[in-house]
Protein backbone atom coordinates (compact mmCIF):
# COMPACT_ATOMS: atom_id res chain seq x y z
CA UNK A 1 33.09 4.94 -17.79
CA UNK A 2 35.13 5.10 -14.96
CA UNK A 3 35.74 2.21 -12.80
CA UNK A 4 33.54 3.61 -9.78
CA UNK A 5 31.16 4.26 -12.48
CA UNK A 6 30.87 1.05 -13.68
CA UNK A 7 30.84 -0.46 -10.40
CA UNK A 8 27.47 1.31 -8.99
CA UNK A 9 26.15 0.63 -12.53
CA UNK A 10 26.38 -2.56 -12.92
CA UNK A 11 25.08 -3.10 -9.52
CA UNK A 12 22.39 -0.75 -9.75
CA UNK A 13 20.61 -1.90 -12.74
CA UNK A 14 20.30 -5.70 -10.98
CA UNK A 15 17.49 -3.96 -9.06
CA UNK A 16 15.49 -3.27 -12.56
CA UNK A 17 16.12 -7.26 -12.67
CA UNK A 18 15.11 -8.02 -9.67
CA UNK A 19 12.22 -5.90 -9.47
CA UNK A 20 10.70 -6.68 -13.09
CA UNK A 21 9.30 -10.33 -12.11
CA UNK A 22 8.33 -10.01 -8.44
CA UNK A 23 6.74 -6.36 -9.69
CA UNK A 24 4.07 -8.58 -12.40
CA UNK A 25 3.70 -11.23 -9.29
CA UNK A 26 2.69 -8.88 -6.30
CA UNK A 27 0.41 -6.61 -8.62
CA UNK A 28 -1.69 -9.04 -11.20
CA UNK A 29 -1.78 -12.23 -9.17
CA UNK A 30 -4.95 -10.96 -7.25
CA UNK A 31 -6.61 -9.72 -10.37
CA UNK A 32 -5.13 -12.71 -12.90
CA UNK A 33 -6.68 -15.51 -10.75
CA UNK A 34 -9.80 -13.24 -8.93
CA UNK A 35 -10.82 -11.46 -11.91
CA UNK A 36 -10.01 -13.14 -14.74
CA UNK A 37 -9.85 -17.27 -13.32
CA UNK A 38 -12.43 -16.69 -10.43
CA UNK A 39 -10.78 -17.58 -6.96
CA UNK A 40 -12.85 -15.81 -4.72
CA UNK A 41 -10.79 -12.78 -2.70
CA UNK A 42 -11.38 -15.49 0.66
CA UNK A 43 -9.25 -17.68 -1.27
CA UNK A 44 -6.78 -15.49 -2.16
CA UNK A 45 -6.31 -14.32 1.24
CA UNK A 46 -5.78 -17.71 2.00
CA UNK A 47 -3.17 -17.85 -0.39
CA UNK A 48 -1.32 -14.76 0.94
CA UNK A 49 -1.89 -15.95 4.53
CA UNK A 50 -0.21 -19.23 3.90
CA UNK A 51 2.61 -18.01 1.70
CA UNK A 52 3.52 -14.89 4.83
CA UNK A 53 4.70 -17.48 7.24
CA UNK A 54 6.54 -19.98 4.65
CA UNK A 55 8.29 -17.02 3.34
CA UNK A 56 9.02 -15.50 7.10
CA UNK A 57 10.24 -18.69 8.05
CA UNK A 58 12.51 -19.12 4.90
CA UNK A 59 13.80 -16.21 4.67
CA UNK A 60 16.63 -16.10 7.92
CA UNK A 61 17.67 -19.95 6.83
CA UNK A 62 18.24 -18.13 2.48
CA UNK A 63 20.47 -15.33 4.95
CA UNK A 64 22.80 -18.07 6.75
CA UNK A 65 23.48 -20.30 4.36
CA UNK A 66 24.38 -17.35 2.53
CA UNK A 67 26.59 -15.80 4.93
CA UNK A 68 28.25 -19.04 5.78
CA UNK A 69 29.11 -19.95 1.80
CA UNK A 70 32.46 -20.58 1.35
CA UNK A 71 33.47 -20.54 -3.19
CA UNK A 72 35.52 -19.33 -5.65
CA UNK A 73 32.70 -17.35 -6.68
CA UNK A 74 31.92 -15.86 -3.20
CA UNK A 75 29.42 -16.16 -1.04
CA UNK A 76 26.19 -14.68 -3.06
CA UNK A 77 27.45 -14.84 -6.85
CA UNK A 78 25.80 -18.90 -6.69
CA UNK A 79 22.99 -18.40 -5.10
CA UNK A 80 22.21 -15.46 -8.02
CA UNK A 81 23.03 -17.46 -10.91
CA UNK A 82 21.48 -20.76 -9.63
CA UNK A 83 18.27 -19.06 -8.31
CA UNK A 84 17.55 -17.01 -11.07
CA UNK A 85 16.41 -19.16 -13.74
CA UNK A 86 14.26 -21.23 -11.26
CA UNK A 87 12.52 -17.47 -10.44
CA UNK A 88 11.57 -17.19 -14.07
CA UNK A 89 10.05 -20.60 -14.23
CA UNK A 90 7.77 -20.21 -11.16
CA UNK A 91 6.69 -16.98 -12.86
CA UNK A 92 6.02 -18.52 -15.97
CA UNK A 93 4.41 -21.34 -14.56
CA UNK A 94 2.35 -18.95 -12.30
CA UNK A 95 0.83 -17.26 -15.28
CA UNK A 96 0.00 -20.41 -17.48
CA UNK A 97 -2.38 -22.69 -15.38
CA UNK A 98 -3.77 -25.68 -17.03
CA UNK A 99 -7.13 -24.18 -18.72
CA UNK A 100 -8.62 -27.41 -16.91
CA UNK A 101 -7.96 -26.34 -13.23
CA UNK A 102 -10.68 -24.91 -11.24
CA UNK A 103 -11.65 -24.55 -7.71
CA UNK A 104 -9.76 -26.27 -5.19
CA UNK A 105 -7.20 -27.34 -8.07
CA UNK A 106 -6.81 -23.73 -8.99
CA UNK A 107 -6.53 -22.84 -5.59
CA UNK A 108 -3.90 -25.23 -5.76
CA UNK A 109 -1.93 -24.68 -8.25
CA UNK A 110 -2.01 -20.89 -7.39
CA UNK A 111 -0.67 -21.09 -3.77
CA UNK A 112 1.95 -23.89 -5.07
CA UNK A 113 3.53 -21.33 -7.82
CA UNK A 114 3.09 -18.02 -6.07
CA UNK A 115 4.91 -19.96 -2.76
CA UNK A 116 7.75 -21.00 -5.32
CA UNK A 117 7.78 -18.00 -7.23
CA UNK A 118 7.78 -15.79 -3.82
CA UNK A 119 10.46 -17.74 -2.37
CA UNK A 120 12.89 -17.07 -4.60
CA UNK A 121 12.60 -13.72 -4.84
CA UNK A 122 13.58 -14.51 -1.52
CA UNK A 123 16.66 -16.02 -1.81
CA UNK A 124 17.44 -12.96 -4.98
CA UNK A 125 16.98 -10.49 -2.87
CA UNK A 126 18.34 -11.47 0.04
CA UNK A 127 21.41 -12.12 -1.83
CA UNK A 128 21.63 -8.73 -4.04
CA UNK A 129 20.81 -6.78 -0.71
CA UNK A 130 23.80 -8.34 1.29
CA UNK A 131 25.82 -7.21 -1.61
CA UNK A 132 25.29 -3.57 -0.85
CA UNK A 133 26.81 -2.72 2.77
CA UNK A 134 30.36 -4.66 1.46
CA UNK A 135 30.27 -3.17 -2.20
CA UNK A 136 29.69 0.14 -1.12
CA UNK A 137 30.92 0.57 2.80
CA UNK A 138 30.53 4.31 2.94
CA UNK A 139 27.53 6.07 3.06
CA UNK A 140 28.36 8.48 0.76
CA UNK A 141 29.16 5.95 -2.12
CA UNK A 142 25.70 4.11 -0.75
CA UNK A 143 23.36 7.15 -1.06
CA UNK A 144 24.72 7.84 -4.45
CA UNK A 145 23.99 4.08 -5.88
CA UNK A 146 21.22 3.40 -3.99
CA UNK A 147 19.31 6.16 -6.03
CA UNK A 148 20.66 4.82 -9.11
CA UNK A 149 19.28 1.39 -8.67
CA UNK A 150 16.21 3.22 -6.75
CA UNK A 151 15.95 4.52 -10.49
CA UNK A 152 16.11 1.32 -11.86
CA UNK A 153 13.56 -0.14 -9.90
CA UNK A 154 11.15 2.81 -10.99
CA UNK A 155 11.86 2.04 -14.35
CA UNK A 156 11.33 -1.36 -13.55
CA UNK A 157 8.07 -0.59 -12.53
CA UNK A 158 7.02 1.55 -15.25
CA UNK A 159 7.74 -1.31 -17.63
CA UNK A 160 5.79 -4.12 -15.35
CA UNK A 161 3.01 -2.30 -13.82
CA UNK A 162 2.26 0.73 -16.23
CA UNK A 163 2.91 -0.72 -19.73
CA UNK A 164 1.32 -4.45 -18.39
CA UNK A 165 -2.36 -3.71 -19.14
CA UNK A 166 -1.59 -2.80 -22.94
CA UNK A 167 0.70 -5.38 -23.07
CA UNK A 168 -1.45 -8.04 -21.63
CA UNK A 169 -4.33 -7.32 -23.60
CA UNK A 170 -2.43 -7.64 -26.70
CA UNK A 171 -0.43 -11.01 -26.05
CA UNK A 172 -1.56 -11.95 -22.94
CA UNK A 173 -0.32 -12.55 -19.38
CA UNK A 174 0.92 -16.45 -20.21
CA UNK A 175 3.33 -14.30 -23.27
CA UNK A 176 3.67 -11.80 -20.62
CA UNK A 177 5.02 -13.39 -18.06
CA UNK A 178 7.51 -15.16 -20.38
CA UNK A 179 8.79 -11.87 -21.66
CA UNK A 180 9.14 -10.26 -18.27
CA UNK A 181 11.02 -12.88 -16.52
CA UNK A 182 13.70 -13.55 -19.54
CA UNK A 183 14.16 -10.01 -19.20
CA UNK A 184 14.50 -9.53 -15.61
CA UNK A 185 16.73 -12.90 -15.75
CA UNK A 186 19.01 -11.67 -17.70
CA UNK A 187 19.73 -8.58 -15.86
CA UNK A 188 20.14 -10.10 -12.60
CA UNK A 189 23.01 -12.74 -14.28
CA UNK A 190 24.65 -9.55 -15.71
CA UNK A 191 24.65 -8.16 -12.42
CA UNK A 192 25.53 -11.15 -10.56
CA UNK A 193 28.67 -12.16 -13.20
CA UNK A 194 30.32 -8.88 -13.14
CA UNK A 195 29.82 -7.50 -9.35
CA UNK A 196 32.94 -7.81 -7.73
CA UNK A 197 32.29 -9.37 -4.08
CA UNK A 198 35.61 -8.63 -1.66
CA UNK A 199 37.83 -12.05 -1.53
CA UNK A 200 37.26 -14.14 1.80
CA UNK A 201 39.15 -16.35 3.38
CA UNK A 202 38.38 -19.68 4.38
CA UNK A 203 39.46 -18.83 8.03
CA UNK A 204 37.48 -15.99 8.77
CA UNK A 205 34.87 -16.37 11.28
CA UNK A 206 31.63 -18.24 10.01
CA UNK A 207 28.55 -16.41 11.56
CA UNK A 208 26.41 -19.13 13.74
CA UNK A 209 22.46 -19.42 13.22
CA UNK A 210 21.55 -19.34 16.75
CA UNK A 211 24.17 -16.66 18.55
CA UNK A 212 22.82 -14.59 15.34
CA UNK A 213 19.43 -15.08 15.79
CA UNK A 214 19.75 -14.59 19.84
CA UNK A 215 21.81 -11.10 18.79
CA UNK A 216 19.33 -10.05 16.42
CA UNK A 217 16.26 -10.68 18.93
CA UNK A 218 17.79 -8.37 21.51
CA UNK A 219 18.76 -5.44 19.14
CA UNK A 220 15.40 -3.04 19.56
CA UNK A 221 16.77 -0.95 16.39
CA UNK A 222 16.11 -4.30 14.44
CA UNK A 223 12.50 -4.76 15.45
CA UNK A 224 11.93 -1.28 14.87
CA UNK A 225 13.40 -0.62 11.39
CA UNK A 226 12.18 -4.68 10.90
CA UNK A 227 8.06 -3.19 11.86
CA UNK A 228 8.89 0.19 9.79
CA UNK A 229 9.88 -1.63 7.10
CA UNK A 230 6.84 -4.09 7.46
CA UNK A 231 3.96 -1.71 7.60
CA UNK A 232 5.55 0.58 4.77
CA UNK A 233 5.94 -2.41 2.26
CA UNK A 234 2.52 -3.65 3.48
CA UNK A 235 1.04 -0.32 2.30
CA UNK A 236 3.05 -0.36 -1.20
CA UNK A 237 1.87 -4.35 -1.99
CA UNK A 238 -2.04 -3.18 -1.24
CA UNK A 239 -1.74 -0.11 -3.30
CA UNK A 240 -0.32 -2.16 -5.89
CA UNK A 241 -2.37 -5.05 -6.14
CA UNK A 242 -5.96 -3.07 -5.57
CA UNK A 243 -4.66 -0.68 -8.60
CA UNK A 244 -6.17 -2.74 -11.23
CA UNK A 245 -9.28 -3.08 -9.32
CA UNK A 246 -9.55 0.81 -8.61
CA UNK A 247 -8.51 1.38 -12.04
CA UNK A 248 -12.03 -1.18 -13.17
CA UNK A 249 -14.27 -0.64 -10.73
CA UNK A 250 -14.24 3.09 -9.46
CA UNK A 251 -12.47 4.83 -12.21
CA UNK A 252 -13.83 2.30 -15.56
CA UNK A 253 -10.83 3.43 -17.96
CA UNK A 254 -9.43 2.17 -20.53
CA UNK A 255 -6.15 -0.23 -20.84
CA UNK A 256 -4.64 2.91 -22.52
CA UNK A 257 -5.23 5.09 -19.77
CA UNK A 258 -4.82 2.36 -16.75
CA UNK A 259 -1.29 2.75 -18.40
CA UNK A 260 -0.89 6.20 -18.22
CA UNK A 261 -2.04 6.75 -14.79
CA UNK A 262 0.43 4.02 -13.74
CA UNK A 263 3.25 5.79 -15.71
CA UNK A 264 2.66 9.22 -14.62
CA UNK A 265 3.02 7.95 -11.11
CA UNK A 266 6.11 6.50 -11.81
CA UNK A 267 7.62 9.01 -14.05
CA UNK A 268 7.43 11.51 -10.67
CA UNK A 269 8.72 8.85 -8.73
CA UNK A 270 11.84 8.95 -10.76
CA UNK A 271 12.32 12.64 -10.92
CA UNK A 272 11.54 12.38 -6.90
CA UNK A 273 14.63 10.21 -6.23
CA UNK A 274 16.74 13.03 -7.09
CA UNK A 275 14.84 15.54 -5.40
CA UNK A 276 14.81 12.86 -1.73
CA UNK A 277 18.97 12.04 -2.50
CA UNK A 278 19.67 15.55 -2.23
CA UNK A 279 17.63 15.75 0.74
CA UNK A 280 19.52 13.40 2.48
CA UNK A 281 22.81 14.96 1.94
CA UNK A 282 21.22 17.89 2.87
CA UNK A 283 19.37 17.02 5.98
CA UNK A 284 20.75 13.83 6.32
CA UNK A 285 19.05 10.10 6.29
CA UNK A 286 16.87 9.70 9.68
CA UNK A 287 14.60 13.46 9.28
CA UNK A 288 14.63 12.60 5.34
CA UNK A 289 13.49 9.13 5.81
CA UNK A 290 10.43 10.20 8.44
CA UNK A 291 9.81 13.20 6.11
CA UNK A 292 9.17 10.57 3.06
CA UNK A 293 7.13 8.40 5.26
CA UNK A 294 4.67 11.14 6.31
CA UNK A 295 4.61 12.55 2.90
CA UNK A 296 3.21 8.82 1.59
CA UNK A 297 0.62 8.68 4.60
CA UNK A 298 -0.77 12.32 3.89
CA UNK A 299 -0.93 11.33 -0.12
CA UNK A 300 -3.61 9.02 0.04
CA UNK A 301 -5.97 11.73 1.91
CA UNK A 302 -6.60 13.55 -1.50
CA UNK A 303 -6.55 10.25 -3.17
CA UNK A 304 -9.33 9.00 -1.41
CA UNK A 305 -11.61 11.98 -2.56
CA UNK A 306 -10.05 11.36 -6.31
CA UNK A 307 -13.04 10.55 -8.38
CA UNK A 308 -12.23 10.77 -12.47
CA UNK A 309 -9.06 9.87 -14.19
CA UNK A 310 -7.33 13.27 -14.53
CA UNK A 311 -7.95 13.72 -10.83
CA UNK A 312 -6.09 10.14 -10.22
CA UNK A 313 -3.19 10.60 -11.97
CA UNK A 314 -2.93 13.94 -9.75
CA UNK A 315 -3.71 12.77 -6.94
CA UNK A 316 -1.44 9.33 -7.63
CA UNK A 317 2.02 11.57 -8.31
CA UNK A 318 1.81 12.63 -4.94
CA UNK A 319 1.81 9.16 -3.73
CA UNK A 320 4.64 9.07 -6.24
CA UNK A 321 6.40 11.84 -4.33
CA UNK A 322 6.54 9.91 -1.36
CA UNK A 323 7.38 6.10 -2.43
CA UNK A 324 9.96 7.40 -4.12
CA UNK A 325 11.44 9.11 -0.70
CA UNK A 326 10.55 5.43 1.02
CA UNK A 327 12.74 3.96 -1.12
CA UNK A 328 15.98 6.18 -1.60
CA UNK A 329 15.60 6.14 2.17
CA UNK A 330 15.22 2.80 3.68
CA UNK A 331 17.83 0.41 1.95
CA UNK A 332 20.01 2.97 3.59
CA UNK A 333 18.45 2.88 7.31
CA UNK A 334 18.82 -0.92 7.08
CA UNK A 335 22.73 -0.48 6.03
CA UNK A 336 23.20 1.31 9.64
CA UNK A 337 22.23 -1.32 11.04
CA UNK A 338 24.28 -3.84 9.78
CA UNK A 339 26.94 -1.65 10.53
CA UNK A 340 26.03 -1.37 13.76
CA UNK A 341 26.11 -5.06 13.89
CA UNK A 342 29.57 -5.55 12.21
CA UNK A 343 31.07 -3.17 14.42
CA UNK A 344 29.65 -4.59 17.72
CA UNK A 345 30.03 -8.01 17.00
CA UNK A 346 32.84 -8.75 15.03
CA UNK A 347 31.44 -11.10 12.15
CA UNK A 348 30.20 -10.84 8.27
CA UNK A 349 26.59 -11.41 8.69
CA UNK A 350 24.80 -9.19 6.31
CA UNK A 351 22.95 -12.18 4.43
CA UNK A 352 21.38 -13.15 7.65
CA UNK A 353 20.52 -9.51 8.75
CA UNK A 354 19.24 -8.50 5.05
CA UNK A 355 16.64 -11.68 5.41
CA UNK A 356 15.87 -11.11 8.85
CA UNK A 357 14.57 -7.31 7.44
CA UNK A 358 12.91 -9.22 4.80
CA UNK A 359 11.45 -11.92 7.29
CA UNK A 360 9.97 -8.83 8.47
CA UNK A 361 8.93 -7.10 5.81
CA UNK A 362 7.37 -10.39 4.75
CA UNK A 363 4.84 -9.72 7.58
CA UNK A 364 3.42 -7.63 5.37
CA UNK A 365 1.17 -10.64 3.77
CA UNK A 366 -0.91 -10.61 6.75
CA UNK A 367 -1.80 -7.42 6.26
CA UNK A 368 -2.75 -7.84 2.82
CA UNK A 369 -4.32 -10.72 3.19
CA UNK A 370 -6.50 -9.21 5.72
CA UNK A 371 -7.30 -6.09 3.91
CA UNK A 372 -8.70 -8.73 0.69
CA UNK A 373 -10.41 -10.65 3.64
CA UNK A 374 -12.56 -7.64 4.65
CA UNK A 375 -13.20 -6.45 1.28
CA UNK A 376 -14.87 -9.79 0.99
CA UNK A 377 -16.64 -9.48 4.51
CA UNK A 378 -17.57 -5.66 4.15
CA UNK A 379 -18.16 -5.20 0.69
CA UNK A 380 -19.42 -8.63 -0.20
CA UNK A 381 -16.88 -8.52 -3.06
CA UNK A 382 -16.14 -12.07 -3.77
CA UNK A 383 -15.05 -12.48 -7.37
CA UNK A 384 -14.43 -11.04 -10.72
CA UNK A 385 -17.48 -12.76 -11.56
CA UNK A 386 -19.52 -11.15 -8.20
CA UNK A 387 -18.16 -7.99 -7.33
CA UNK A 388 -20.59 -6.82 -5.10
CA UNK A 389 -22.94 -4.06 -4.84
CA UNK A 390 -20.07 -1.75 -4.58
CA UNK A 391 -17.04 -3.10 -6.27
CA UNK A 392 -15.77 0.59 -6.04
CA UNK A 393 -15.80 1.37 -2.40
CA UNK A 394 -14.37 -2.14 -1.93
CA UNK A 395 -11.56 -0.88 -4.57
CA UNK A 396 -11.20 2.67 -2.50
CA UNK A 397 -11.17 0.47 0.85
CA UNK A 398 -8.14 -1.68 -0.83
CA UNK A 399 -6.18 1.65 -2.05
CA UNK A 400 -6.74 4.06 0.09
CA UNK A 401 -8.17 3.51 3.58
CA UNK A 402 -6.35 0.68 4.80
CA UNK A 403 -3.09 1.52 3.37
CA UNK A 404 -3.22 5.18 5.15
CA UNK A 405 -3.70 3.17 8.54
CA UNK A 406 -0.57 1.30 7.74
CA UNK A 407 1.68 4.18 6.72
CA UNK A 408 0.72 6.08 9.33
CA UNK A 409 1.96 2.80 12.13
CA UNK A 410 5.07 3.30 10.07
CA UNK A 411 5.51 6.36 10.75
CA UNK A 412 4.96 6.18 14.64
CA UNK A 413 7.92 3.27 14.15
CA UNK A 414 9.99 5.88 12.37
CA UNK A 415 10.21 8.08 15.15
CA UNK A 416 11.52 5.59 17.40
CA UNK A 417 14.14 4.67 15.63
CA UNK A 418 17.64 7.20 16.52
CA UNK A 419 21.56 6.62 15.82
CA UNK A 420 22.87 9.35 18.38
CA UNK A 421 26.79 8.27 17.99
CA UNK A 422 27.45 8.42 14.14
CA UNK A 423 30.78 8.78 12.27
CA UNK A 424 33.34 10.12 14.55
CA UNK A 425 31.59 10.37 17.48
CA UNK A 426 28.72 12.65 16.53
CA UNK A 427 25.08 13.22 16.41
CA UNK A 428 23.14 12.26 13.20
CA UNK A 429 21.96 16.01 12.55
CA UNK A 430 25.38 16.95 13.34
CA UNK A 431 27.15 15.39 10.70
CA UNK A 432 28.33 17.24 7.61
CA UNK A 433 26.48 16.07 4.10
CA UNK A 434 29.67 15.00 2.79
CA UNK A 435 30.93 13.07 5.54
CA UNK A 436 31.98 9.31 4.79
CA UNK A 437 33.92 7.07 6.35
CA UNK A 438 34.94 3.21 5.74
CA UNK A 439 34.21 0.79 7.84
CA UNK A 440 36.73 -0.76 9.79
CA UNK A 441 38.23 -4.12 8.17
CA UNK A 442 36.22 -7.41 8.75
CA UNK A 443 38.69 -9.73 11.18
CA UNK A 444 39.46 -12.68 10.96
CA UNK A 445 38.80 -15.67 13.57
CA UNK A 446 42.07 -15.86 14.61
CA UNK A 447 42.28 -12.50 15.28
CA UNK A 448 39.22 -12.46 17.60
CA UNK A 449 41.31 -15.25 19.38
């Protein structure tokens, strides 16, 4: 393999690491502890309430002491290999409550462990996506691995969301969980032991909380991309969380076919990444990353009317289609703008941008929690063990509806969102496919003196 090769690879397949725990967190919680444990869906918005501004807040403080770490292992390899194996125990602990907990203790003990667990995922991801503008400082080497590891993550998926209800009915989520984060755990620390971050030195310039902060605050490309980013992941955390619920209550299949429905979705999603890369070197990244956004928002139009389990999985490869666009897209949108950034400023600071886009995206717990909120309030769904007169609607409401209201605000951010002056000088939709350029070399503080 050659060296460039190897290099995208074995940064590519941390994101089926990454991706693998957070991916049995964000879908099952809802249904493990609603379904399954009886929280009522008030309590778990609660839970998704509280965690949205512990996990906003965290998030830019994970970024700068990132940025600012000084080792012989560089600046994210420790927080990878030290994080990791605390990840896997919140997930495991997550999934094996004390069979004596129950109400307010449950409560508890939920929020506690899905806090913990959630934050960090935080600090993971925060560190593996600061890794990706300095491994890979040209766009065309970034477009190329980013739909490798968008790959990864879809295989990810297929292996924590489809293949979970089989696999949960025949072991268990407590054995589940165990399995799942091992294996994502040990992908990450192969990732994060042979990634190869570029050498600092201990007198470049440190980046400082506040005059980042102030510079991020100001920068209306970060709020937009920031709400884009928001409202899209929003829209992919509901659709993933009410799947089990649609898949019980409206559609009433089997384990087996819950599977397959969440596999065929995936499976397109793969083949789509290809399809969306090549539209970006094509078209290039801004009208490809609006085109994948509107494609998701129309998708859950003929979802909505979707009403046996062939016509799901039909109907659910379209939203396929256009996650998979989302995704080879947007890593790539928030690159820019730490470019932007570098180039402007002067400073290393993609840890504390990268968490600032997640503090962000993070925002998307209100949403969610809202959407569970009126289930509860419109549908009078309140538990697994009182679903309502019409646990189905309240499923449709969770899958469809509300998630095509927030794809469609992402969109309108989309649109706002322009980088007239690319490489050399040039208009986005002038540039040529193949155009790539390195980024000028990071300085040093005494040479901004």
């Amino acid at each position: 393999m050659k060296p460039e090769r190897t290099k995208s690879f074995n940064y590519a397949v941390g994101m089926f690491g990454t991706s693998i725990p957070i991916n049995l967190l964000k879908t099952f919680a809802a249904a493990f502890y609603i379904k399954n444990l009886g929280l009522s869906t008030a309590q778990w918005a609660s839970v998704l309430f509280i965690y949205t501004f512990i996990d906003a807040i965290d998030n830019p403080v994970y970024g700068f002491l990132s940025d600012r770490t000084r080792s012989k292992w560089g600046r994210r390899r420790p927080w990878l290999v030290i994080g990791t194996p605390l990840l896997v125990l919140g997930l495991i602990f997550f999934y094996n409550p004390p069979a004596l907990l129950a109400g307010k203790s449950l409560l508890a003990y939920a929020m506690l462990f899905y806090i913990f667990t959630g934050t960090l995922d935080s600090v993971i991801n925060a560190n593996y996506g600061a890794l990706f503008p300095e491994l890979f400082p040209d766009e065309n080497s970034r477009a190329k691995t980013n739909a490798l590891r968008q790959a990864f993550q879809l295989v990810a998926m297929i292996v924590s969301i489809a293949l979970t209800p089989i696999v949960t009915d025949a072991i268990g989520f407590a054995n589940t969980a165990i399995i799942y984060g091992i294996l994502g755990g040990a992908v990450i620390l192969y990732m994060a032991l042979t990634a190869r971050e570029k050498p600092i030195s201990e007198e470049e310039q440190k980046p400082r909380l506040w005059d980042s902060l102030k510079t991020l605050l100001v920068n209306p490309k970060f709020w937009i991309a920031g709400l884009a980013n928001a409202f899209y992941s929003a829209t992919m955390s509901l659709v993933m969380a009410a799947l089990p619920f649609y898949a019980e209550y409206k559609l009433g299949i089997s384990s087996l076919q819950q599977t397959i429905l969440f596999a065929t979705v995936l499976l397109i999603a793969i083949a789509a990444v290809v399809v969306w890369a090549g539209l970006v070197r094509k078209y290039t990244l801004m009208p490809a990353w609006r085109a994948a956004l509107i494609t998701l928002t129309l998708a859950f139009i003929p979802l909505y009317f979707a009403n046996n389990f062939v016509t799901a999985v039909i109907c659910s490869a379209l939203v396929g289609f256009g996650f998979a666009g989302v995704i080879t897209t947007m890593d790539l949108v928030q690159a820019r703008i730490m470019d932007e950034d570098q180039r402007k400023h002067n400073v290393r600071r993609e840890g504390i941008i990268s968490n600032a886009l997640g503090f962000m995206n993070r925002l998307n717990g209100l949403f969610t929690s809202l959407a569970f909120l009126l289930v509860g309030k419109l549908f009078l769904f309140e538990s697994g063990d009182n679903p309502g007169p019409h646990p189905d609607q309240a499923s449709l409401f969770l899958l469809t509806i509300f998630p095509f209201v927030l794809s469609l605000i992402s969109v309108l951010f989309a649109f706002l969102l322009n980088f007239p002056q690319d490489r050399g000088g040039l208009p986005e939709s002038d540039q040529p496919a193949s155009a790539s350029a390195e980024l000028p070399p990071y300085p040093t503080s005494k040479q901004l003196k």
